[in-house]
PDB file of N, CA and C in Angstrom:
ATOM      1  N   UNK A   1      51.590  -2.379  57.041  1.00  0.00           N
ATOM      2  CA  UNK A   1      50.378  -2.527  57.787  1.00  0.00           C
ATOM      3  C   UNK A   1      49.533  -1.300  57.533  1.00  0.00           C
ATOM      4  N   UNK A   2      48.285  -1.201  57.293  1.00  0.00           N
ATOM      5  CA  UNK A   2      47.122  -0.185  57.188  1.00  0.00           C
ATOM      6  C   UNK A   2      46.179  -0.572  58.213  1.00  0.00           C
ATOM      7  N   UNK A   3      46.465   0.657  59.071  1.00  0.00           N
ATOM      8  CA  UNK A   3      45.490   0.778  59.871  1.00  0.00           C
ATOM      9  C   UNK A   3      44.939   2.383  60.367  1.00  0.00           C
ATOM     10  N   UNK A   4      43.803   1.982  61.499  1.00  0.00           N
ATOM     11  CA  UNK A   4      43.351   3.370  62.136  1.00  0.00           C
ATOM     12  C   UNK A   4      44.129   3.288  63.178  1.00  0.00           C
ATOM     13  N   UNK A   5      44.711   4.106  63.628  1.00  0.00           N
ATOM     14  CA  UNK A   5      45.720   4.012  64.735  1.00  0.00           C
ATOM     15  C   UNK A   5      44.467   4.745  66.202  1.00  0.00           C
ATOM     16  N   UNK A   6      44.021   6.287  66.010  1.00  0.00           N
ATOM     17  CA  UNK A   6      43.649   6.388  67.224  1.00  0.00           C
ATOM     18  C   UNK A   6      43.079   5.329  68.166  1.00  0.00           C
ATOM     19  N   UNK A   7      41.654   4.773  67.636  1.00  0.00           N
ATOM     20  CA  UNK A   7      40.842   4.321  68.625  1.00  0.00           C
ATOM     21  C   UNK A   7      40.583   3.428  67.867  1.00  0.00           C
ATOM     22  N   UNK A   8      40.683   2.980  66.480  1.00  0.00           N
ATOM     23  CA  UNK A   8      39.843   1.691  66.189  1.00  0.00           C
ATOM     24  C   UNK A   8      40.707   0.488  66.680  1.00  0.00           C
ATOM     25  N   UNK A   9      39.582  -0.295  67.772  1.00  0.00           N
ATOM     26  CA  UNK A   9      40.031  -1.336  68.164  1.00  0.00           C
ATOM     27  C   UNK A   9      40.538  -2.151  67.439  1.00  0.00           C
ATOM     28  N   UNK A  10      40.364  -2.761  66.766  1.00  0.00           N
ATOM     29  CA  UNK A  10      41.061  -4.216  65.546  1.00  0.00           C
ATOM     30  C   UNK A  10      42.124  -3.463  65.737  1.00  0.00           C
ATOM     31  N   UNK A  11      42.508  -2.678  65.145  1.00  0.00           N
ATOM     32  CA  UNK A  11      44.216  -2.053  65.510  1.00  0.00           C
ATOM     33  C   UNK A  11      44.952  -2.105  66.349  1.00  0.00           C
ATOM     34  N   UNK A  12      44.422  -1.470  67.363  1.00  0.00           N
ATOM     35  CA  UNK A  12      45.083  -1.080  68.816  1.00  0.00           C
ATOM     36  C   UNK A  12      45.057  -2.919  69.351  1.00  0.00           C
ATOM     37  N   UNK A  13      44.156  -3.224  69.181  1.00  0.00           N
ATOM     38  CA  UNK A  13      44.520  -4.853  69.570  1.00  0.00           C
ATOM     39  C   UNK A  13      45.268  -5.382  69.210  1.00  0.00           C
ATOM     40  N   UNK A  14      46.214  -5.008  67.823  1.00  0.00           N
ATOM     41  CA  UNK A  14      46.665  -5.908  66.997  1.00  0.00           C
ATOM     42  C   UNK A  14      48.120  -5.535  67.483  1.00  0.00           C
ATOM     43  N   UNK A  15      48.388  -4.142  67.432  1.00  0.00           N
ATOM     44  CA  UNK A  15      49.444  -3.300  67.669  1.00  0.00           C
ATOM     45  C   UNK A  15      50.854  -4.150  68.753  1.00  0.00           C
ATOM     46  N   UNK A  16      50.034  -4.737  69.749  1.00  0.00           N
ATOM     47  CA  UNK A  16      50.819  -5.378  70.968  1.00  0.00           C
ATOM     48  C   UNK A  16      52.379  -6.192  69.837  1.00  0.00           C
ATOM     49  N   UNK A  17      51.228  -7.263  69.066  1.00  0.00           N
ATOM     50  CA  UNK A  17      51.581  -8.214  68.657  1.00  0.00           C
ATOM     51  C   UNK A  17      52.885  -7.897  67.404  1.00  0.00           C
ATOM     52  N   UNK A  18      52.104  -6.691  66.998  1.00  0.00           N
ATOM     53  CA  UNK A  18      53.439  -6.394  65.173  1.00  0.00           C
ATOM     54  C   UNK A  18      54.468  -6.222  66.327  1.00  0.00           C
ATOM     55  N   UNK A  19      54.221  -4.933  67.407  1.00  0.00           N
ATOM     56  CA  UNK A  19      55.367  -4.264  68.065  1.00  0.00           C
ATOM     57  C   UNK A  19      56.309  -6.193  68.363  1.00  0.00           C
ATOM     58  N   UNK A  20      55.708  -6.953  68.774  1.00  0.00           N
ATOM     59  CA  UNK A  20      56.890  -8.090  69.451  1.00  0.00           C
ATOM     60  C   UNK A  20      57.642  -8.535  67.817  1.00  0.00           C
ATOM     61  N   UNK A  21      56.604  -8.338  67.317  1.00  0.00           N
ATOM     62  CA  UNK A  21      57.390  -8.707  65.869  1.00  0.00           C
ATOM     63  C   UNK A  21      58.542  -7.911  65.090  1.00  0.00           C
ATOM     64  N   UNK A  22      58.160  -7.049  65.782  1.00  0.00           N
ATOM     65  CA  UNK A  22      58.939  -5.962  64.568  1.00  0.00           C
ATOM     66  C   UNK A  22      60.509  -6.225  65.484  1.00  0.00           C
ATOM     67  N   UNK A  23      60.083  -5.956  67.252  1.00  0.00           N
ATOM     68  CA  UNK A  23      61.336  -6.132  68.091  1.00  0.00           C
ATOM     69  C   UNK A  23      62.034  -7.628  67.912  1.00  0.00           C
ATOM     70  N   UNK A  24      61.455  -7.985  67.108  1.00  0.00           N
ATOM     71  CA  UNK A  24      61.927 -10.095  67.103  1.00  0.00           C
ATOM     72  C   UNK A  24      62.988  -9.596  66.009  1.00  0.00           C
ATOM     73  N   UNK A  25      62.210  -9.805  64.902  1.00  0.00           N
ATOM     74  CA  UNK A  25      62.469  -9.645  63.386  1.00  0.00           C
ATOM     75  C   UNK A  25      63.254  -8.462  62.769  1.00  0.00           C
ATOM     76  N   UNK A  26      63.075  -7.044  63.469  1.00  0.00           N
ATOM     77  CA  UNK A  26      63.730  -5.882  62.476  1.00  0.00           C
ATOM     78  C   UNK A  26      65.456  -6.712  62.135  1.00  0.00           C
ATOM     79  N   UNK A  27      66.098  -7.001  63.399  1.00  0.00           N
ATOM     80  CA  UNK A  27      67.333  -7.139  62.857  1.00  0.00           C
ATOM     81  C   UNK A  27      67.730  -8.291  61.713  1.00  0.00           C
ATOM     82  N   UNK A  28      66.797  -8.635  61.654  1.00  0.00           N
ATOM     83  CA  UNK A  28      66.996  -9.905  60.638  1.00  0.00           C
ATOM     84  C   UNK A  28      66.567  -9.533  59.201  1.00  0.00           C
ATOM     85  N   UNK A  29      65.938  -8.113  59.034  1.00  0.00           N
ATOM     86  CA  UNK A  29      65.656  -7.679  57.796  1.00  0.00           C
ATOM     87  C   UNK A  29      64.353  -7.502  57.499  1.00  0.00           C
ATOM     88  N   UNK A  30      63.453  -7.420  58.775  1.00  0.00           N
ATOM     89  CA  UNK A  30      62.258  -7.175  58.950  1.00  0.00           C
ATOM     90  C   UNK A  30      62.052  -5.516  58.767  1.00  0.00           C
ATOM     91  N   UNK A  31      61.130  -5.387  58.468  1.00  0.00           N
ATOM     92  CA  UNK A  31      60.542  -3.633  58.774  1.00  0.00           C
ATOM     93  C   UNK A  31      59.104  -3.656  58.491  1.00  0.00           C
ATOM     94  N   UNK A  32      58.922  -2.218  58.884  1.00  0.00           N
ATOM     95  CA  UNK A  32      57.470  -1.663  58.464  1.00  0.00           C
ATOM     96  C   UNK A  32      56.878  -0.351  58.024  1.00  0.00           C
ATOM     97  N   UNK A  33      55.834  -0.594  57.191  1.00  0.00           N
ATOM     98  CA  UNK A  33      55.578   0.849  57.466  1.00  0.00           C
ATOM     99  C   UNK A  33      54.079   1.132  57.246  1.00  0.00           C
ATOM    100  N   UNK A  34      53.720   2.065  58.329  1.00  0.00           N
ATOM    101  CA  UNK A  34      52.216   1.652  58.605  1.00  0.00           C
ATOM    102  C   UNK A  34      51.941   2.939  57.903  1.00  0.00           C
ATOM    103  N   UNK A  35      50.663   2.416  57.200  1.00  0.00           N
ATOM    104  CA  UNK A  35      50.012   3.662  57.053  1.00  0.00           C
ATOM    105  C   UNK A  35      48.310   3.478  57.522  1.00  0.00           C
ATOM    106  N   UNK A  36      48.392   4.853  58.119  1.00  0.00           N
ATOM    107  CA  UNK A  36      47.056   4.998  58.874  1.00  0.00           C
ATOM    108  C   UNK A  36      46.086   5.488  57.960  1.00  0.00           C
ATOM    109  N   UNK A  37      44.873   5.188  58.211  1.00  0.00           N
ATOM    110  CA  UNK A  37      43.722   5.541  57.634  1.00  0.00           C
ATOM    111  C   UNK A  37      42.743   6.654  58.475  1.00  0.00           C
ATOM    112  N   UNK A  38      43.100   7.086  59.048  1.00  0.00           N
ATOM    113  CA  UNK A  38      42.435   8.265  60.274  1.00  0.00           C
ATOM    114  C   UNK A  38      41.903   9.376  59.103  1.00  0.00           C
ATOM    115  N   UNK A  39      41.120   9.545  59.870  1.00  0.00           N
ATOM    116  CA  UNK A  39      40.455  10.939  58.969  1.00  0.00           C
ATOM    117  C   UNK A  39      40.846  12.477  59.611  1.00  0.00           C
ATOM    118  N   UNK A  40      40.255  13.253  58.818  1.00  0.00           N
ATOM    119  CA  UNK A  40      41.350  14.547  59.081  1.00  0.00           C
ATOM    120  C   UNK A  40      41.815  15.228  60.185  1.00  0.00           C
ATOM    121  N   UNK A  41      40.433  15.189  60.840  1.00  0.00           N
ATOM    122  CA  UNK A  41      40.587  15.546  62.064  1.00  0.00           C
ATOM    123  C   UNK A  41      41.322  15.070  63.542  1.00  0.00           C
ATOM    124  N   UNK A  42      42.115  13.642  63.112  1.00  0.00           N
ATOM    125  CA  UNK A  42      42.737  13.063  64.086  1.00  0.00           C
ATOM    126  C   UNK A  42      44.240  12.975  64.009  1.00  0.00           C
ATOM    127  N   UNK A  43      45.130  13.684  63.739  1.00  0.00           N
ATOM    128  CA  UNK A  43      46.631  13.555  63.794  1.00  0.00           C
ATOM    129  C   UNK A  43      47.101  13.729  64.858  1.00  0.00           C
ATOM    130  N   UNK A  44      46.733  14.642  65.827  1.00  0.00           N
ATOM    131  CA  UNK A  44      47.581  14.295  67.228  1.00  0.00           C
ATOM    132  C   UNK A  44      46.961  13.398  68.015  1.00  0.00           C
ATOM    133  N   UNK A  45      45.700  12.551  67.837  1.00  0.00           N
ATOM    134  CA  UNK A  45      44.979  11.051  68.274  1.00  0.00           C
ATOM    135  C   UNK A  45      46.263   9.931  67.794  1.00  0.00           C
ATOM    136  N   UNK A  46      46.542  10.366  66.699  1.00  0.00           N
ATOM    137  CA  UNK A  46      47.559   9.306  65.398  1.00  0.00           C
ATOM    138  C   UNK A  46      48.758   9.132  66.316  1.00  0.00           C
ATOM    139  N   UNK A  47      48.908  10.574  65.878  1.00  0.00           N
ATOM    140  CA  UNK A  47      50.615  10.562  66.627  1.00  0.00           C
ATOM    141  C   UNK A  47      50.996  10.253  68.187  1.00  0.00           C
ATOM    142  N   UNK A  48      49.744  10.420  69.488  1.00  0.00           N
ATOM    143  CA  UNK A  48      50.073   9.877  70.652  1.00  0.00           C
ATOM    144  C   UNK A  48      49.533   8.571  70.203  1.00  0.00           C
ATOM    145  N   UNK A  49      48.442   7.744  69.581  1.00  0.00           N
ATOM    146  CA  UNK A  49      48.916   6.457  69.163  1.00  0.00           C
ATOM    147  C   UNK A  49      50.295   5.542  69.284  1.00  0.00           C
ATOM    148  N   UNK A  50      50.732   6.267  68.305  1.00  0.00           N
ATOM    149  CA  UNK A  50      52.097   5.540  67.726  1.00  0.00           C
ATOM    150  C   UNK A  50      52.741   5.883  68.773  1.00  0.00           C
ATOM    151  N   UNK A  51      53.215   6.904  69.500  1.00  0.00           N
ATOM    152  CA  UNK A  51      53.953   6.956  70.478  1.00  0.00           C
ATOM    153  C   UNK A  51      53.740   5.830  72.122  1.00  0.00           C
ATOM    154  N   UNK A  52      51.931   5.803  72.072  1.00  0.00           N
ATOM    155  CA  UNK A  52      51.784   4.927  73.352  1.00  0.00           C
ATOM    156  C   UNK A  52      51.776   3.447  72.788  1.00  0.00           C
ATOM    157  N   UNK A  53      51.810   2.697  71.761  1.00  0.00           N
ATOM    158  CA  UNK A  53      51.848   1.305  71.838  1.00  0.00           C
ATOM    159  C   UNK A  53      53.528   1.421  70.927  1.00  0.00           C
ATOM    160  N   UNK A  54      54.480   2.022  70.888  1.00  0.00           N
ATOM    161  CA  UNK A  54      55.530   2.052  70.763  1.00  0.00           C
ATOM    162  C   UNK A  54      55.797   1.399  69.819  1.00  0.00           C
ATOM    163  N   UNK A  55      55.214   1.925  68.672  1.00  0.00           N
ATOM    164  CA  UNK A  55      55.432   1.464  67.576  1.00  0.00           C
ATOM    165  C   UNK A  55      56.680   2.417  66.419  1.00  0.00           C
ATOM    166  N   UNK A  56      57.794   1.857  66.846  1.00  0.00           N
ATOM    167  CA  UNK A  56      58.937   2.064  66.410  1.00  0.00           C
ATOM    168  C   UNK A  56      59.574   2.267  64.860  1.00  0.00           C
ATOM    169  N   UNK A  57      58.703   2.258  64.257  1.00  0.00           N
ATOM    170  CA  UNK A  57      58.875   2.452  62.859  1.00  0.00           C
ATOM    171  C   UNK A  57      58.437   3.448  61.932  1.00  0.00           C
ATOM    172  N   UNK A  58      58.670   3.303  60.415  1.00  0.00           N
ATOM    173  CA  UNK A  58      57.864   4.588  59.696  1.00  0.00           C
ATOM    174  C   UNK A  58      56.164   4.198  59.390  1.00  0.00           C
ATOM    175  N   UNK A  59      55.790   5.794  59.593  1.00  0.00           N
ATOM    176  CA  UNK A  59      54.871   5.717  59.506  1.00  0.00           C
ATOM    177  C   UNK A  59      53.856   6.922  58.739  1.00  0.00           C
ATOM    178  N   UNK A  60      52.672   6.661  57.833  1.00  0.00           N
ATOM    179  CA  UNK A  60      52.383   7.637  56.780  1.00  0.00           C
ATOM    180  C   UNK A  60      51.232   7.435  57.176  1.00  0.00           C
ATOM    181  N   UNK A  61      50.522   8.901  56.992  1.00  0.00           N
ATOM    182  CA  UNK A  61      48.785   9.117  56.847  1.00  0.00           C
ATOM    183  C   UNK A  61      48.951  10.642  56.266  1.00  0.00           C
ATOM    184  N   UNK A  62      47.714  10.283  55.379  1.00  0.00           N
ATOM    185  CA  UNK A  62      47.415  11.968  54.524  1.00  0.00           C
ATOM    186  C   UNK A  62      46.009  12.258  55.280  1.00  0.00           C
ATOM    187  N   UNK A  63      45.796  11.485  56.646  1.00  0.00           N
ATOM    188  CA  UNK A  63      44.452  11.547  57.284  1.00  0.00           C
ATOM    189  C   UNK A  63      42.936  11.776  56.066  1.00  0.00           C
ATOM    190  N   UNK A  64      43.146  10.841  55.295  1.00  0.00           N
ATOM    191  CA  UNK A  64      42.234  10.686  53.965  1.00  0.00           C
ATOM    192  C   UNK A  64      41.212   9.822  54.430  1.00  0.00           C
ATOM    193  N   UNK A  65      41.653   9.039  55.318  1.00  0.00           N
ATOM    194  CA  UNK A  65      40.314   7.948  55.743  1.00  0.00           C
ATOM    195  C   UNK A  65      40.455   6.553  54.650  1.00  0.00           C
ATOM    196  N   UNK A  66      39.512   6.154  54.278  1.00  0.00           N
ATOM    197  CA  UNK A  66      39.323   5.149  53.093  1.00  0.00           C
ATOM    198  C   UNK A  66      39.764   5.605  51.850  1.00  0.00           C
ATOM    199  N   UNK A  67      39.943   7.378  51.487  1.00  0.00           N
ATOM    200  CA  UNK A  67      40.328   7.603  50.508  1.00  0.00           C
ATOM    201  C   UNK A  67      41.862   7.681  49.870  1.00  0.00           C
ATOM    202  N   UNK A  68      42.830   7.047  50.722  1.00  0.00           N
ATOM    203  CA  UNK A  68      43.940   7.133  50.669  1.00  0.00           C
ATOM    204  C   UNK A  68      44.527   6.324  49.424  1.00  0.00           C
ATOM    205  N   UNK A  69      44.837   6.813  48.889  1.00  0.00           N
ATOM    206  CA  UNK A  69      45.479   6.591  47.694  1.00  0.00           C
ATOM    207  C   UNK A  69      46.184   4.979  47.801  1.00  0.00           C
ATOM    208  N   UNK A  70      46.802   4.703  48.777  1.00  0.00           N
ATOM    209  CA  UNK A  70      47.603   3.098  49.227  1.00  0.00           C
ATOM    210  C   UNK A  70      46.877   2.647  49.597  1.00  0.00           C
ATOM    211  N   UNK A  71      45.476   2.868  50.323  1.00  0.00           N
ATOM    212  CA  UNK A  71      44.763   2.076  50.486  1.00  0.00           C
ATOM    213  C   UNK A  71      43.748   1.144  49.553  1.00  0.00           C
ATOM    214  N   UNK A  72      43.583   2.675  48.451  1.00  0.00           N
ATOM    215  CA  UNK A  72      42.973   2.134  47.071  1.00  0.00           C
ATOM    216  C   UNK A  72      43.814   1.260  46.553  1.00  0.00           C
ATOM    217  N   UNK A  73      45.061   1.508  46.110  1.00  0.00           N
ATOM    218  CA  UNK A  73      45.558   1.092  44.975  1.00  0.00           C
ATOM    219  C   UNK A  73      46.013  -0.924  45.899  1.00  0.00           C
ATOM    220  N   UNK A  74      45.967  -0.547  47.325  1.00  0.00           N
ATOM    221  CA  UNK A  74      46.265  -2.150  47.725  1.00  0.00           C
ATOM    222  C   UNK A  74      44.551  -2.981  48.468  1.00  0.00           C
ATOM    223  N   UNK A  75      43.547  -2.139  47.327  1.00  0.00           N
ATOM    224  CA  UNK A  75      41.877  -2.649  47.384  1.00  0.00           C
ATOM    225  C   UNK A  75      41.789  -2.892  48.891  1.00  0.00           C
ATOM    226  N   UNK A  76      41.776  -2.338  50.153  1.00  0.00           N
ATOM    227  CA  UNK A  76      41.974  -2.347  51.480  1.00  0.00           C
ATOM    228  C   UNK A  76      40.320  -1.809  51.616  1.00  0.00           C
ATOM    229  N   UNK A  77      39.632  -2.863  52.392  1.00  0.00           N
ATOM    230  CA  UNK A  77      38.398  -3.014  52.605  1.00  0.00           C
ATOM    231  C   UNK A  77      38.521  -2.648  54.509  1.00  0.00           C
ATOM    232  N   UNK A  78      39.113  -3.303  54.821  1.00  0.00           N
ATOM    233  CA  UNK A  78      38.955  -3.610  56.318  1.00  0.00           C
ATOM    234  C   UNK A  78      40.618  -3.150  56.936  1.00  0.00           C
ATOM    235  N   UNK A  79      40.709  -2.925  58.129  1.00  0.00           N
ATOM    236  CA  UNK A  79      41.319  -2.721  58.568  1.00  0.00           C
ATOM    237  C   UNK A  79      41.803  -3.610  60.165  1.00  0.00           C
ATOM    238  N   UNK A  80      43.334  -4.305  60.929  1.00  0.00           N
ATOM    239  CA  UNK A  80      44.129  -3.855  60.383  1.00  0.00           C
ATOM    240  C   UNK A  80      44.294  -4.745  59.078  1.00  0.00           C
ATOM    241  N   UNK A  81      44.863  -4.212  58.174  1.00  0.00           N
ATOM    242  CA  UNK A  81      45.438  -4.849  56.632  1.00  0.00           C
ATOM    243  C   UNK A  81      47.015  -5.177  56.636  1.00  0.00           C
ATOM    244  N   UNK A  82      47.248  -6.127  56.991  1.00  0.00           N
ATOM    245  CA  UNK A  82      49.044  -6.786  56.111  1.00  0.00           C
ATOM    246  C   UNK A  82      49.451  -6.980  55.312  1.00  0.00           C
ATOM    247  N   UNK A  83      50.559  -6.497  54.411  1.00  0.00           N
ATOM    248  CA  UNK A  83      51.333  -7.046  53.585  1.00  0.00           C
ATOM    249  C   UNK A  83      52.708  -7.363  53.859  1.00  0.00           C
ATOM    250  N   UNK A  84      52.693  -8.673  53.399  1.00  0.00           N
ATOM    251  CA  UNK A  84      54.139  -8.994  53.670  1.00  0.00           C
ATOM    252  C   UNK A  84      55.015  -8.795  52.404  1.00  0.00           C
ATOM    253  N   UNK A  85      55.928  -7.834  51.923  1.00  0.00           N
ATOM    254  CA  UNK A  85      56.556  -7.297  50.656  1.00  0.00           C
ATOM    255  C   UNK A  85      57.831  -8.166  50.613  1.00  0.00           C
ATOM    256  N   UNK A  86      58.332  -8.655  49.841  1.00  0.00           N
ATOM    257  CA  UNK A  86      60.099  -9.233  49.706  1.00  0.00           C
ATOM    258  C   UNK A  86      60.659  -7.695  49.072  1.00  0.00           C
ATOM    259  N   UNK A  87      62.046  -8.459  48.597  1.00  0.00           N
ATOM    260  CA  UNK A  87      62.737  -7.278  48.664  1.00  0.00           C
ATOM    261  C   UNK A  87      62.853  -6.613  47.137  1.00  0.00           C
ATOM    262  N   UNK A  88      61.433  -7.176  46.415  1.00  0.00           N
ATOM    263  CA  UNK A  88      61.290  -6.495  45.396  1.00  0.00           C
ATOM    264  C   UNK A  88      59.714  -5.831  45.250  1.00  0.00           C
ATOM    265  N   UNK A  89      59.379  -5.997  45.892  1.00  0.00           N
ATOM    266  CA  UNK A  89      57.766  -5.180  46.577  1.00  0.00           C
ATOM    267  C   UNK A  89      57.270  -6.054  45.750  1.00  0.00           C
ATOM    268  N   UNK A  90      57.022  -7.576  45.851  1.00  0.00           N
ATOM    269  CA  UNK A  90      56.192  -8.334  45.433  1.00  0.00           C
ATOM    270  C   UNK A  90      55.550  -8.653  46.993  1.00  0.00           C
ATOM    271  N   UNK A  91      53.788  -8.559  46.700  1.00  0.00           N
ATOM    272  CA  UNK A  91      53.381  -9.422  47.933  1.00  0.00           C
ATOM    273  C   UNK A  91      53.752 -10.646  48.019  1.00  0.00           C
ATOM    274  N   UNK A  92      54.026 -11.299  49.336  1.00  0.00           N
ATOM    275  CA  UNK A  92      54.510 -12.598  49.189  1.00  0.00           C
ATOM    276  C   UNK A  92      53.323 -13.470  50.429  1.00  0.00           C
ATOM    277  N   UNK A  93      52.985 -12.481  51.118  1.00  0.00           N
ATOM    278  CA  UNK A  93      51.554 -13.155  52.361  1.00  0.00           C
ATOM    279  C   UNK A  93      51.153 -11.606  52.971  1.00  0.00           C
ATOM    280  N   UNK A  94      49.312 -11.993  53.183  1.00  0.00           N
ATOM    281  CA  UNK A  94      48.783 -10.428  53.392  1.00  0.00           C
ATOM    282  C   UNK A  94      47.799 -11.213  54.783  1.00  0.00           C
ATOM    283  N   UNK A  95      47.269 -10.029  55.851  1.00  0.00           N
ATOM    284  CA  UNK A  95      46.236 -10.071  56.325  1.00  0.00           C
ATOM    285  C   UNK A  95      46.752 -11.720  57.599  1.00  0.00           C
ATOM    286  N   UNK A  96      48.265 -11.268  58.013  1.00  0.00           N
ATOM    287  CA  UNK A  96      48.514 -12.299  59.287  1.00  0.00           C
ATOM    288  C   UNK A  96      48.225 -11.816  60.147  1.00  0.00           C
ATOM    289  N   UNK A  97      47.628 -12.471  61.754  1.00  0.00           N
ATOM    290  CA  UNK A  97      47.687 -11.579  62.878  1.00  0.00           C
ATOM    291  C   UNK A  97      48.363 -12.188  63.543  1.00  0.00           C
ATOM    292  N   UNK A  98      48.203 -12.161  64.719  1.00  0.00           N
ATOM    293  CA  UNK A  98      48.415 -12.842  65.838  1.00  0.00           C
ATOM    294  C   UNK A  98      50.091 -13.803  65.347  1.00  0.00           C
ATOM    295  N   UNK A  99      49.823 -15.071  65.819  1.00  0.00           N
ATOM    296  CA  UNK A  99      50.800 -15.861  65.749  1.00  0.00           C
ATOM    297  C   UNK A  99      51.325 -16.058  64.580  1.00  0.00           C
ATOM    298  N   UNK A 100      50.033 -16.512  62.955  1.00  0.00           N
ATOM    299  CA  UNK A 100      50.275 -16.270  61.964  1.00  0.00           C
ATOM    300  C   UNK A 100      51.161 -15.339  61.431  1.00  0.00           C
ATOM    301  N   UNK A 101      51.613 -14.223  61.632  1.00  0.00           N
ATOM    302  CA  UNK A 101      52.723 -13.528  61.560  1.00  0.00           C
ATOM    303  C   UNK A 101      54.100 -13.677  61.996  1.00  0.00           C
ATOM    304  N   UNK A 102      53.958 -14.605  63.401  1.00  0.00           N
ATOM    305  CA  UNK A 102      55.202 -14.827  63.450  1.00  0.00           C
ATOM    306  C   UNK A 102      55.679 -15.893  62.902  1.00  0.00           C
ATOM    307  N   UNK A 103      54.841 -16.734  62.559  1.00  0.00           N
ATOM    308  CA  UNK A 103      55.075 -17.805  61.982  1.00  0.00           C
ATOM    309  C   UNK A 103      55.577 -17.819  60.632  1.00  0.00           C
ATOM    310  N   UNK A 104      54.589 -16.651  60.172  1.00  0.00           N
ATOM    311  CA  UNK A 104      55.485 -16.569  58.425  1.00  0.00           C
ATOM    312  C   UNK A 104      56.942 -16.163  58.706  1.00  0.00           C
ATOM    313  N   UNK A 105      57.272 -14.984  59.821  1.00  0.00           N
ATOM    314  CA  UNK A 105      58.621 -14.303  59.996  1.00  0.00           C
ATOM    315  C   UNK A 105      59.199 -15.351  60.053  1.00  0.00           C
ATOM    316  N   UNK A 106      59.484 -16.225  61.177  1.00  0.00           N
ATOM    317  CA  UNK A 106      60.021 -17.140  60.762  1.00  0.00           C
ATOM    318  C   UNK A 106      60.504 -18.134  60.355  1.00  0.00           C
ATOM    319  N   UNK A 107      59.396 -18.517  59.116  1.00  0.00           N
ATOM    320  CA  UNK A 107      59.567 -19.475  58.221  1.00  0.00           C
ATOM    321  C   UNK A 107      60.291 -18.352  57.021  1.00  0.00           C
ATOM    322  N   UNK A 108      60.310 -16.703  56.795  1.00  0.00           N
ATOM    323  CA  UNK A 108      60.710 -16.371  56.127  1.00  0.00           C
ATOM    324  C   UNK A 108      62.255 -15.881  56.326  1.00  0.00           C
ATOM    325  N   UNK A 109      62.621 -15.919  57.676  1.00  0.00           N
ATOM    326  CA  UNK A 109      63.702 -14.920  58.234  1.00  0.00           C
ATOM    327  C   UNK A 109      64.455 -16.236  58.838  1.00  0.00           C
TER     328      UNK A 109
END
């Protein structure tokens, strides 16, 4: 998942929903790993983020903003951004929210 973690809403809205997912799915071979798009000046915004919507997993930001290297190289326009990876880092479904996500989990899990 690529997102802004402090304050951009689309995120923080979205956040509720991965967290039920990730708690559904991790044991079945689910994971994640978010990387934030925050700009420089926000890492302890980032980090009480992740700590208040309890988002339990790994998580990366070089606080680059749009210039983040994973964000380029996976053409990330908008934010939040999904990829769903198999277990050979092929995309296999991008850009689920809500229910759509659980629905791929488990049709995939």
């Amino acid at each position: 998942m690529i997102s802004g973690h402090r304050g951009v809403q689309p995120c923080r809205r979205e956040n509720p929903n991965v967290v039920r997912a990730y708690k559904e799915y991790h044991d079945k071979g689910f994971n994640i790993i978010s990387v934030s798009l925050d700009r420089q000046n926000a890492e302890a915004a980032w980090k009480a983020a992740i700590e208040k919507d309890e988002m339990d997993w790994y998580h990366i930001s070089r606080l680059m903003h749009w210039q983040d290297p994973i964000a380029k190289l996976y053409n990330v326009s908008s934010i939040p951004a999904t990829f769903l990876l198999d277990e050979n880092g092929i995309i296999i479904a991008k850009d689920l929210r809500g229910q759509a996500l659980h629905d791929k989990l488990a049709e995939l899990l």
